[in-house]
Protein backbone atom coordinates (compact mmCIF):
# COMPACT_ATOMS: atom_id res chain seq x y z
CA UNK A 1 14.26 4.97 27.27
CA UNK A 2 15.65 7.52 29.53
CA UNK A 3 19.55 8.89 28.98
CA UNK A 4 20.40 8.00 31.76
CA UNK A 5 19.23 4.06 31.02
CA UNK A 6 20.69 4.54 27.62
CA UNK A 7 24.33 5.20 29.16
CA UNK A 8 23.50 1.99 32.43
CA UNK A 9 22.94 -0.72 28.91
CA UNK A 10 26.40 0.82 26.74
CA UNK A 11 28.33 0.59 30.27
CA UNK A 12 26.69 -2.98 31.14
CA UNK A 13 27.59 -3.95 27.39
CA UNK A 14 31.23 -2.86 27.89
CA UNK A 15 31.71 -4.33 31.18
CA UNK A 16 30.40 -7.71 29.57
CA UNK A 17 32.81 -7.80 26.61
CA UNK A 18 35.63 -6.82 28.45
CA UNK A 19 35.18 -9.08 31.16
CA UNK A 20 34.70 -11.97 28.46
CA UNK A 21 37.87 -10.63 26.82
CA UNK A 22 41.59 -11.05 27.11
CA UNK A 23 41.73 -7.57 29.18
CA UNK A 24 39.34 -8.44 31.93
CA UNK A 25 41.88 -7.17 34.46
CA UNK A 26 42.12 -3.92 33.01
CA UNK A 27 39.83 -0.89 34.65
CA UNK A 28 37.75 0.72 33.01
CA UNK A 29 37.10 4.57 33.75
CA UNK A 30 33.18 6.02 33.43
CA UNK A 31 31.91 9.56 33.25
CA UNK A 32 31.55 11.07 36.05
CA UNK A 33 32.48 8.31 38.33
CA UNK A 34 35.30 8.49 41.28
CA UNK A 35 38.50 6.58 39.80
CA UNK A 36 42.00 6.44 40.36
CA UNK A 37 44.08 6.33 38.26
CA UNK A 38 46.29 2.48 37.95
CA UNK A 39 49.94 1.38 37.58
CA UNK A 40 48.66 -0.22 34.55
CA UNK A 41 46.82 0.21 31.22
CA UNK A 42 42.97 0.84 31.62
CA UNK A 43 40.03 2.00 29.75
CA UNK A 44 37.85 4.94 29.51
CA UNK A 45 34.57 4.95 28.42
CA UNK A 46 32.63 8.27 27.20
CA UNK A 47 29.14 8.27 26.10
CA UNK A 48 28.45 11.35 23.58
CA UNK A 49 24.68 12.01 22.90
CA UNK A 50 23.59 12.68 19.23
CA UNK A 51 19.89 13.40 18.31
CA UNK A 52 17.36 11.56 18.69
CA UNK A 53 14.71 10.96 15.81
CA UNK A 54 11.41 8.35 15.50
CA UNK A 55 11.05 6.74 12.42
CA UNK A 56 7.99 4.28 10.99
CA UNK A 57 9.24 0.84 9.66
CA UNK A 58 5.90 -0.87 9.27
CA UNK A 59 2.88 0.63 9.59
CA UNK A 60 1.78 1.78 12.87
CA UNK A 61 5.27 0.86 14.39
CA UNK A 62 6.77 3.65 15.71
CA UNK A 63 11.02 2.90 16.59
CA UNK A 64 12.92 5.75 18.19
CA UNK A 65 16.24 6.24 17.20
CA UNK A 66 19.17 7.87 19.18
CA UNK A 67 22.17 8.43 17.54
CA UNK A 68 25.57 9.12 19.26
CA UNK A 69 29.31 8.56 19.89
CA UNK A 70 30.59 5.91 22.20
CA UNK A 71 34.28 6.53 22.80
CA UNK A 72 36.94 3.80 24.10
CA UNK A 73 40.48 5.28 24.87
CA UNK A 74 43.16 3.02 25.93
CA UNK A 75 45.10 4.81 28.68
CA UNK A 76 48.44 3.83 30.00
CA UNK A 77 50.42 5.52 33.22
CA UNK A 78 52.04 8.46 32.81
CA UNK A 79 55.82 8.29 31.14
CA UNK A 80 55.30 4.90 29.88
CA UNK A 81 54.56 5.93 26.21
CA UNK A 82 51.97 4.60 23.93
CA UNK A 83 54.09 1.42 23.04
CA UNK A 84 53.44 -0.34 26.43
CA UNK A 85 49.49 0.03 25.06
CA UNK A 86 50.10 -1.19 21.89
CA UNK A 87 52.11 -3.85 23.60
CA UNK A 88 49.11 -4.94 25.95
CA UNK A 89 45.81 -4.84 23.52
């Protein structure tokens, strides 16, 4: 599996459990994606890539592994302070 298809099945995952959540109105931000910024709370979502290793479970099974960071900030608008975030989720 490419990066790139890696980083489409985390967003897709996020977008589902948001949506399914209590914060399905809330925005979410992605790398590298055009976004402007709301009048209320939103996500961002940031995909760090680790290494990637293969590893042999049961003989002749070869799993690859990648190993990384996936980040969720909770962002709120400017001069509203962090309580109005705490307040929300």
């Amino acid at each position: 599996m490419s990066v790139a298809a890696q980083h489409q099945s985390v967003e897709t995952l996020f977008m589902t459990a948001v949506a399914a959540g209590p914060y399905a109105s809330a925005p979410i931000k992605f790398e590298n994606a055009p976004f402007k910024q709301p009048e209320t709370p939103w996500f961002a979502l940031t995909l760090l890539d680790g290494n990637s290793f293969s590893t042999n479970l049961n003989p002749g099974k070869k799993i690859d592994r990648h190993v990384g960071i996936v980040q969720v900030d909770i962002l709120v608008p400017e001069l509203t302070g962090a309580r109005l975030a705490a307040s929300r989720f």
